[in-house]
Protein backbone atom coordinates (compact mmCIF):
# COMPACT_ATOMS: atom_id res chain seq x y z
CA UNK A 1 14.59 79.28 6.20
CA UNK A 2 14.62 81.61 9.44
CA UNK A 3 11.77 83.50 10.24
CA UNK A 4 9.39 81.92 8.08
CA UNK A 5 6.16 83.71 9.30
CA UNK A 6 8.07 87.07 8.54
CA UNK A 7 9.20 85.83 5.09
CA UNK A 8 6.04 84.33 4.08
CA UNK A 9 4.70 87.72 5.17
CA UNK A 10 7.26 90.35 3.34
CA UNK A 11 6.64 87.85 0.23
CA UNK A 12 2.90 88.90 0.65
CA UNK A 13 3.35 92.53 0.80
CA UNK A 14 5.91 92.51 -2.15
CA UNK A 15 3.04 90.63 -4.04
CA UNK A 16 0.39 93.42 -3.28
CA UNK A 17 2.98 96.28 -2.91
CA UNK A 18 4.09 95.90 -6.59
CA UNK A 19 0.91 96.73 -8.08
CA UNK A 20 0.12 99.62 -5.51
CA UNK A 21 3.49 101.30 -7.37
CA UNK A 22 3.16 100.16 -10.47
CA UNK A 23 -0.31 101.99 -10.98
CA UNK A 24 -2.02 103.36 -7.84
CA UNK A 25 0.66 105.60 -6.25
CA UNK A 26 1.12 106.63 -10.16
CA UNK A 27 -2.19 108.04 -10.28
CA UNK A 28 -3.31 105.54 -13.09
CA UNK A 29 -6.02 104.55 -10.52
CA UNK A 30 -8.03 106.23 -8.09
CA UNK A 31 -8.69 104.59 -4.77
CA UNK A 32 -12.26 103.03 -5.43
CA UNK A 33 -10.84 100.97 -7.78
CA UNK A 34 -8.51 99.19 -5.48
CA UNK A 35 -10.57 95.86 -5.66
CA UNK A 36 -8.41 96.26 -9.18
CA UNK A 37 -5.63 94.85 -7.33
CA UNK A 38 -6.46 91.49 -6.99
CA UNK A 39 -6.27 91.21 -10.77
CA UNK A 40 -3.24 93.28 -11.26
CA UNK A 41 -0.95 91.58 -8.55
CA UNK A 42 -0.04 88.77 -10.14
CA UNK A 43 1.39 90.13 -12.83
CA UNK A 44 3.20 93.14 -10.89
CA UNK A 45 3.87 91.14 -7.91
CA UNK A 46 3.66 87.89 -9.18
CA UNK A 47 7.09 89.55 -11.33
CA UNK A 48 8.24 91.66 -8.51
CA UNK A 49 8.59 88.47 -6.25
CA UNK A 50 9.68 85.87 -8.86
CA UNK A 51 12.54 88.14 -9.82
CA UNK A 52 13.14 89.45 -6.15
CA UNK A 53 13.53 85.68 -5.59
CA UNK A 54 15.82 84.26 -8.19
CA UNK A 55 17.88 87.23 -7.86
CA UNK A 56 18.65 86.51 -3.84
CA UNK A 57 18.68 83.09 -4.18
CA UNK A 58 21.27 82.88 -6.50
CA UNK A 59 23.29 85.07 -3.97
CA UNK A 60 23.12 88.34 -6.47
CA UNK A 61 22.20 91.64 -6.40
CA UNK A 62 20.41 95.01 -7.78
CA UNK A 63 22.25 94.42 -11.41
CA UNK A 64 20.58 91.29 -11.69
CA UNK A 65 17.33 92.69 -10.56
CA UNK A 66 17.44 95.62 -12.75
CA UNK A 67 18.21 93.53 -15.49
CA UNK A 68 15.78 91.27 -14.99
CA UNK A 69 13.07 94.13 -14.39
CA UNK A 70 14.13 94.92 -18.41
CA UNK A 71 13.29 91.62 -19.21
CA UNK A 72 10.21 92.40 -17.51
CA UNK A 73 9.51 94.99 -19.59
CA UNK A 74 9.22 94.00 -22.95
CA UNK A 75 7.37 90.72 -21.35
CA UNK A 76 5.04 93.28 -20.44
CA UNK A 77 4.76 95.81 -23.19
CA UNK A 78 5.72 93.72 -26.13
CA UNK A 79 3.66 90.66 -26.12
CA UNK A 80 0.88 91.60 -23.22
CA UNK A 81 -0.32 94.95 -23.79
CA UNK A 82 1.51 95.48 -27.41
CA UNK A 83 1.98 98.90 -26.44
CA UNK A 84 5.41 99.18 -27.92
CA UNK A 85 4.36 98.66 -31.41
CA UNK A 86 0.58 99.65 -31.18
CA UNK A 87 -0.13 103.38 -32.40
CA UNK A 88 -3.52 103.92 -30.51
CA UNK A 89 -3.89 101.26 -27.44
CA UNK A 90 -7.53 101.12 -26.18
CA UNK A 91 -8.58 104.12 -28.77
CA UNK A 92 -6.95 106.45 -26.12
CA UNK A 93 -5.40 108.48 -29.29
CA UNK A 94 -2.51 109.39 -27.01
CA UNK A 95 -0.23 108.91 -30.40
CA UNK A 96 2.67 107.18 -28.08
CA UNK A 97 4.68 105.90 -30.71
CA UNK A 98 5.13 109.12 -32.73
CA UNK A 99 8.04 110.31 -30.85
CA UNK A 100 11.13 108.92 -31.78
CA UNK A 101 9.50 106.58 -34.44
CA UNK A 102 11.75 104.14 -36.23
CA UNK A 103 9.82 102.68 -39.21
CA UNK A 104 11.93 99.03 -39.19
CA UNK A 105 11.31 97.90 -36.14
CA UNK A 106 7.35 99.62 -36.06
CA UNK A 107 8.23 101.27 -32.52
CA UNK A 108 8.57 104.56 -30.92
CA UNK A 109 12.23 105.25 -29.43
CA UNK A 110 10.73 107.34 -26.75
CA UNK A 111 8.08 105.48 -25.21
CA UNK A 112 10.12 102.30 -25.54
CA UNK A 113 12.83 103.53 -23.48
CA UNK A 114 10.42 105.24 -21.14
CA UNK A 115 8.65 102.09 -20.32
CA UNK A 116 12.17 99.97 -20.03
CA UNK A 117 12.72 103.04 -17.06
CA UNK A 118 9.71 102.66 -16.28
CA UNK A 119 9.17 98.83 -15.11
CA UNK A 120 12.43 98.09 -14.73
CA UNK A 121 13.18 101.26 -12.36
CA UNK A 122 9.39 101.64 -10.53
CA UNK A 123 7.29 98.43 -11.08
CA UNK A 124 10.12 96.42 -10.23
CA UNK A 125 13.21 98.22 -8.70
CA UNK A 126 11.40 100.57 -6.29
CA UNK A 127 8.43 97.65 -5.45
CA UNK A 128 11.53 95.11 -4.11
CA UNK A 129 13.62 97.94 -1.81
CA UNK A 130 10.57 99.40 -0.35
CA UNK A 131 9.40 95.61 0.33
CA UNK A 132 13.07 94.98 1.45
CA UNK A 133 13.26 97.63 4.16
CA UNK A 134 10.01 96.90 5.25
CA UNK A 135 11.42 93.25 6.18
CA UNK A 136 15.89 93.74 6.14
CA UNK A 137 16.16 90.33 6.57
CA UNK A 138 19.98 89.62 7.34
CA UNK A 139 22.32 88.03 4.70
CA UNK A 140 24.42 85.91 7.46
CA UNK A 141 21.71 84.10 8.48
CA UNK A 142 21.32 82.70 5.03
CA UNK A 143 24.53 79.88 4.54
CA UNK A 144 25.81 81.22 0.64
CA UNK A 145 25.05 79.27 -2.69
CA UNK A 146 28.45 76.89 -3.01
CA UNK A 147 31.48 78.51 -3.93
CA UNK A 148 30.42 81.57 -2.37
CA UNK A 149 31.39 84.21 0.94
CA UNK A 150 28.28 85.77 2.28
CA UNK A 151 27.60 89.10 0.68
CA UNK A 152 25.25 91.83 1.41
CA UNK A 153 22.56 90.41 -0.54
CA UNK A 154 19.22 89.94 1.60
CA UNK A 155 18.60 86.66 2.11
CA UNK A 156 15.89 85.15 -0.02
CA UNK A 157 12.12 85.26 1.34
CA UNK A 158 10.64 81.46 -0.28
CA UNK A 159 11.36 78.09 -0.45
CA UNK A 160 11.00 76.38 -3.36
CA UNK A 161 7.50 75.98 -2.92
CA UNK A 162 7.06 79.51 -2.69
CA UNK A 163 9.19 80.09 -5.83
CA UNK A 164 7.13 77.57 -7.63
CA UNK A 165 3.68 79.26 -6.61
CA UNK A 166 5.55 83.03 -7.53
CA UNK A 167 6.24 81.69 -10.86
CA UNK A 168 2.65 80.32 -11.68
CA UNK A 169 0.87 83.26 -10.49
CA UNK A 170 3.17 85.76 -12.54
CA UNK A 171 2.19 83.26 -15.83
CA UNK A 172 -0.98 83.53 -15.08
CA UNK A 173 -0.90 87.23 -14.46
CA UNK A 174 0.83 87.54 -17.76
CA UNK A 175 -2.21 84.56 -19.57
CA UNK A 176 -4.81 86.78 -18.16
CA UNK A 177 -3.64 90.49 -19.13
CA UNK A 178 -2.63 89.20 -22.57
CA UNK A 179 -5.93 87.59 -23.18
CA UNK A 180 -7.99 91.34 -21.96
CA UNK A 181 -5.74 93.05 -24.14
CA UNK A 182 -6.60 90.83 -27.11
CA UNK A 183 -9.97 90.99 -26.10
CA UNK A 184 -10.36 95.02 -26.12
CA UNK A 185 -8.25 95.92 -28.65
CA UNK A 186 -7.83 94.59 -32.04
CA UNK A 187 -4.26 94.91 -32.67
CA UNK A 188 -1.68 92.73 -33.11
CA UNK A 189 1.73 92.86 -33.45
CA UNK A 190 3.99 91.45 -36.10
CA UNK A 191 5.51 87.84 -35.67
CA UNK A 192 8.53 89.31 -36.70
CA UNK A 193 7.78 92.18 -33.64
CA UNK A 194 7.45 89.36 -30.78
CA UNK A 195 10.41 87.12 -32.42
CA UNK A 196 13.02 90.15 -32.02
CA UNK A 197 11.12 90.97 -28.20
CA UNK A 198 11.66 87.49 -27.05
CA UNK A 199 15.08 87.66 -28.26
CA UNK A 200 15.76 90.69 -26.13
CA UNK A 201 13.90 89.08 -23.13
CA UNK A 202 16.44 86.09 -23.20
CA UNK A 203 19.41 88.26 -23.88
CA UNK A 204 18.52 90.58 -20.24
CA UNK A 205 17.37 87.38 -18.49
CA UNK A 206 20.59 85.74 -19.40
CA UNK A 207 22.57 88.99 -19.09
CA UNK A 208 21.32 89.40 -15.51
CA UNK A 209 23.08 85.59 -14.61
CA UNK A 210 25.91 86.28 -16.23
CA UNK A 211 27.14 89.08 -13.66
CA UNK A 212 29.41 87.63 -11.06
CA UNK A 213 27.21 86.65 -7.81
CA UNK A 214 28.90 89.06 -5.05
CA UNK A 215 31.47 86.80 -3.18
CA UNK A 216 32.45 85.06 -5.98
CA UNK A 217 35.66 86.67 -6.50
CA UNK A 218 36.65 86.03 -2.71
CA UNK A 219 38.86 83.46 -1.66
CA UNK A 220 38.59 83.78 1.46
CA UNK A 221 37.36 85.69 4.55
CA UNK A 222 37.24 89.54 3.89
CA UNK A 223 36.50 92.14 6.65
CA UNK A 224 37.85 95.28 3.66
CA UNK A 225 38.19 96.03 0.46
CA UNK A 226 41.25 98.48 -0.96
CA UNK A 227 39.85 101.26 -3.38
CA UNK A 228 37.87 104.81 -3.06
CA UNK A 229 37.85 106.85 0.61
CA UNK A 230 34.52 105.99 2.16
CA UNK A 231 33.09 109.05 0.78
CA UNK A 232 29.02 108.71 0.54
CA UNK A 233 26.35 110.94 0.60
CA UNK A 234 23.89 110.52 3.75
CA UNK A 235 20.83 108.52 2.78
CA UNK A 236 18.51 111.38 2.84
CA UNK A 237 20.39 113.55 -0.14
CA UNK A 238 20.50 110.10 -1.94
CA UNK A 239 16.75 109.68 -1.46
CA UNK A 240 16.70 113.21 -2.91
CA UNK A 241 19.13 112.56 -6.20
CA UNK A 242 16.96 109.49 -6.75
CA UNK A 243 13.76 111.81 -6.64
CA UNK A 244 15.36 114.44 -8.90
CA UNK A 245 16.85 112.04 -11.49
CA UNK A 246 13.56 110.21 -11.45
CA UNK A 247 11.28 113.41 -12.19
CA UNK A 248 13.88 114.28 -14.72
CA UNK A 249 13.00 110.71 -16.10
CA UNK A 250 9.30 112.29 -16.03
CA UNK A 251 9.88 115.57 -17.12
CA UNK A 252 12.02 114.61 -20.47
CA UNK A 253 10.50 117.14 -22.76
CA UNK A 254 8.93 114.47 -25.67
CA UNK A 255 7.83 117.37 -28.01
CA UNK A 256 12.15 116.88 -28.65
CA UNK A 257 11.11 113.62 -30.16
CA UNK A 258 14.97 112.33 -30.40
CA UNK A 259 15.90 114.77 -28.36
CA UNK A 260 13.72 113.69 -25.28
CA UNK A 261 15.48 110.02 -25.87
CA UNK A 262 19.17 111.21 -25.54
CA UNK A 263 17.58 113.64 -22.44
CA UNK A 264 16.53 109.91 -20.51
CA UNK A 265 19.73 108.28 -21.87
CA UNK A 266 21.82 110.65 -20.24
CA UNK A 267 20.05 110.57 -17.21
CA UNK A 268 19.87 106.93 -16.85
CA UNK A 269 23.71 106.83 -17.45
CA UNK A 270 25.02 109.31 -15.49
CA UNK A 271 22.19 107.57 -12.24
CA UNK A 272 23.31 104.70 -12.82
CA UNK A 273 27.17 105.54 -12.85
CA UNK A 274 26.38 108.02 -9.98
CA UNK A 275 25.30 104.51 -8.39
CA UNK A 276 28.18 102.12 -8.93
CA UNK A 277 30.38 104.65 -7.96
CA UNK A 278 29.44 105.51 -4.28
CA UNK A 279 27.86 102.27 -3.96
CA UNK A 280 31.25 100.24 -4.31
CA UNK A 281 32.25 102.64 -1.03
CA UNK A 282 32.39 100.89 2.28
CA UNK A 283 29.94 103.95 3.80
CA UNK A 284 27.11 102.56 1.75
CA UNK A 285 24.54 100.59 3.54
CA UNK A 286 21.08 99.13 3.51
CA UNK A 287 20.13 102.56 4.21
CA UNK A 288 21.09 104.01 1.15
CA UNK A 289 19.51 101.44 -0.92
CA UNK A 290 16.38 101.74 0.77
CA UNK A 291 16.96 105.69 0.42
CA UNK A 292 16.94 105.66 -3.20
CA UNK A 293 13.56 103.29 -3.60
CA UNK A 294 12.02 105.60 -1.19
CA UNK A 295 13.15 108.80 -3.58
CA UNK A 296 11.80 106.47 -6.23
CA UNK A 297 8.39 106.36 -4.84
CA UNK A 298 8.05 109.72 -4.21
CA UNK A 299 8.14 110.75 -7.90
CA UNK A 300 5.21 108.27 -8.51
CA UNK A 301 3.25 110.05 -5.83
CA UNK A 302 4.02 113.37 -6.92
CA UNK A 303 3.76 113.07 -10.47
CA UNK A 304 0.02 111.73 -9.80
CA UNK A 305 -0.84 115.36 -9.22
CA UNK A 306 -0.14 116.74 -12.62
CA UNK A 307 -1.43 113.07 -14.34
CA UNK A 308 -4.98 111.86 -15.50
CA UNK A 309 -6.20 108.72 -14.31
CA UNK A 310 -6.86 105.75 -17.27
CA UNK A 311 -10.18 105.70 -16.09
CA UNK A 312 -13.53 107.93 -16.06
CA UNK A 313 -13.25 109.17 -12.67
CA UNK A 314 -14.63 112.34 -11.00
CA UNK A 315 -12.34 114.72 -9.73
CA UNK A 316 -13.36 114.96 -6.07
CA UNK A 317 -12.33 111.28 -6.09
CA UNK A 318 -9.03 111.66 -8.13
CA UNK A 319 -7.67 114.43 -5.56
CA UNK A 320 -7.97 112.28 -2.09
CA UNK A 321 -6.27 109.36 -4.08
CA UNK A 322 -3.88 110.91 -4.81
CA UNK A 323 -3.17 112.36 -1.13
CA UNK A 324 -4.00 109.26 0.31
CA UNK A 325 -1.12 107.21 -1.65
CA UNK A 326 1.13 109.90 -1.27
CA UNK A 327 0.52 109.50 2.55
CA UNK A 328 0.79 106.07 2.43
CA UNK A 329 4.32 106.09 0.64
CA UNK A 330 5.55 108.39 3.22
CA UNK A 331 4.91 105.93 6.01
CA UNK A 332 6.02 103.23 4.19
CA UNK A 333 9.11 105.35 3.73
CA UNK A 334 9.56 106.08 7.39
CA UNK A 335 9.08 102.88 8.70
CA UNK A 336 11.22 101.26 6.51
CA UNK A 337 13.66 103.98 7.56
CA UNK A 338 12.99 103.17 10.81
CA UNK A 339 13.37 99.34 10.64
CA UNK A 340 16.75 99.27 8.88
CA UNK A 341 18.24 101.90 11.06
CA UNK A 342 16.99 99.68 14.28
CA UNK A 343 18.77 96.46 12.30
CA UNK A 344 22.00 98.40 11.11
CA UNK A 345 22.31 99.51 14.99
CA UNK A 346 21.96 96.65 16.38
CA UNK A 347 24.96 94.67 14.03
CA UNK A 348 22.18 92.49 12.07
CA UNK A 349 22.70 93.67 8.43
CA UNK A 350 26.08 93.54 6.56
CA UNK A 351 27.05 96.71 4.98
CA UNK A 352 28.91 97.41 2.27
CA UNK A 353 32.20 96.77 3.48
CA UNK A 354 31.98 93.11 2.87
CA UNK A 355 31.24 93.44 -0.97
CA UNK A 356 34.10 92.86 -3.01
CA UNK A 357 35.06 95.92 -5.19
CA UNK A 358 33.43 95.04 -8.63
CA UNK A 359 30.51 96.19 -10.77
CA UNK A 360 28.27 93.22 -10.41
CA UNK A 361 28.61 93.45 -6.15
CA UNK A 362 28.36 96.97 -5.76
CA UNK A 363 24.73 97.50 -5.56
């Protein structure tokens, strides 16, 4: 493994990163409860890393993540914090499942689909590029799983060892969270609720191995790909399409009920065809990957302004939080800018020209 300080390093920050996303820079939490983090990472970034890992060590990329990041998901919110099938978590009365409600399976359409955006897009998705432009380790220096060319696909981070220790802290994560949520709340969902979950967690999981590992429809060497005119937006108005389709992710108007679910469908397919499309380009780069975590991020800190955190908090504490994660994002954003435009310039990261043109290598 080259660079194992560094790697060892951008593992660590993906492992505290994750949960800084996931509920800080949301505005779930204000800043003096950061100590919080110790007990949230390994679940976020316990996750974040064990997925981040398996998906670059099989030689894949963002399909697999994002896949994966489902399976995440309804890990999470099915048989952890029951929130997709409890009708008042906590006693918060925030009547979550009334929108969209579909009596057989005892779940509401809306928040379902808005937490499957939400983990598998933000907790998991946004946590991995921002962690990944922070550290743009190159693919080359990685030799390919057999059978395979090199691809853009960063290399992976962790050894086995490392893997292992991911894996163990993201059960544990998951042992510990369950057992507070069983512990505070007295509801429990249906065997026949967690038997059709786990079925859905196996079908993403294996889903996201299915997909063809980039490379492994070359034969041989490839230095271009026949198809589209490399025709890409810059990074910046991609960071800016990701922010926009993210706060429209936000902004879904849930008094619609149905309505508010077809509003995120649409959105969610026509991102995520927006995506494949230009990503498949030879233009597209690390950049633009990084560019659309970054827009990613933003939302979270923004939308913190117009939230309420979980927790009693005064509000000349909830205010600085806010700014102060929204600051940090931005630097995070700027150095990670910084650091990949440094490694495309100087010929150390593969762009997209080396992908071969098919769903599964595009992003």
């Amino acid at each position: 493994m080259p660079y194992p300080q560094r790697s060892i390093f951008a593992a660590a920050t993906l492992f505290f990163l994750a949960p800084l996303v996931a509920e800080f820079l949301l505005g779930d939490f204000p800043a003096t409860w950061l100590p919080l983090i110790i007990v949230l990472a390994p679940m976020y970034g316990g996750g974040a890393l064990f997925i981040r890992e398996l998906t670059r060590r099989s030689g894949r990329g963002w399909p697999t993540i994002l896949l994966l990041g489902v399976a995440y998901a309804i890990t999470e919110e099915a048989f952890t914090t029951q929130t997709l099938f409890n009708p008042d978590i906590f006693g918060m009365h925030m009547h979550l499942l009334s929108h969209g409600w579909i009596p057989a399976l005892g779940i509401g359409a809306w928040w379902t689909l808005f937490m499957l955006n939400v983990h598998a897009f933000w907790s998991i998705g946004v946590s991995i590029a921002l962690a990944e432009g922070l550290f743009p380790v190159p693919a080359s220096l990685i030799p390919p799983p057999a059978g395979l060319s090199v691809s853009s696909a960063p290399a992976p981070w962790l050894g086995k060892i490392g893997l292992s220790i991911a894996a163990v802290l993201f059960a544990a994560g998951i042992v510990y969270s369950t057992w507070y949520t069983f512990h505070h709340d007295p509801f429990r969902a249906t065997l026949r609720q967690l038997f059709v979950s786990a079925l859905f967690v196996v079908a993403f999981a294996a889903a996201a191995f299915l997909i063809p590992a980039p490379g492994a429809l070359i034969s041989g060497p490839t230095t271009s790909r026949p198809g589209p005119p490399a025709l890409v937006p810059p990074p910046s108005l991609a960071g800016v399409a990701a922010f926009l389709f993210g706060a429209a992710i936000f902004l879904a108007p849930v008094f619609w009920n149905w309505g508010a679910v077809v509003w995120m469908l649409v959105v969610d397919l026509v991102f995520l065809l927006l995506l494949w499309v230009f990503s498949r380009r030879d233009g597209w780069t690390s950049l633009h990957t990084f560019a659309i975590g970054a827009g990613g991020a933003l939302v979270y800190g923004v939308h913190a302004f117009i939230s309420k955190p979980v927790v009693p908090c005064p509000k000349w504490v909830v205010l600085p939080s806010h700014v102060l994660f929204l600051v940090l994002a931005f630097i995070a954003v700027a150095l990670g800018a910084h650091r990949i435009r440094a490694a495309l310039g100087a010929g150390k990261l593969i762009t997209g020209s080396s992908v071969p043109a098919s769903p599964a290598a595009s992003l």
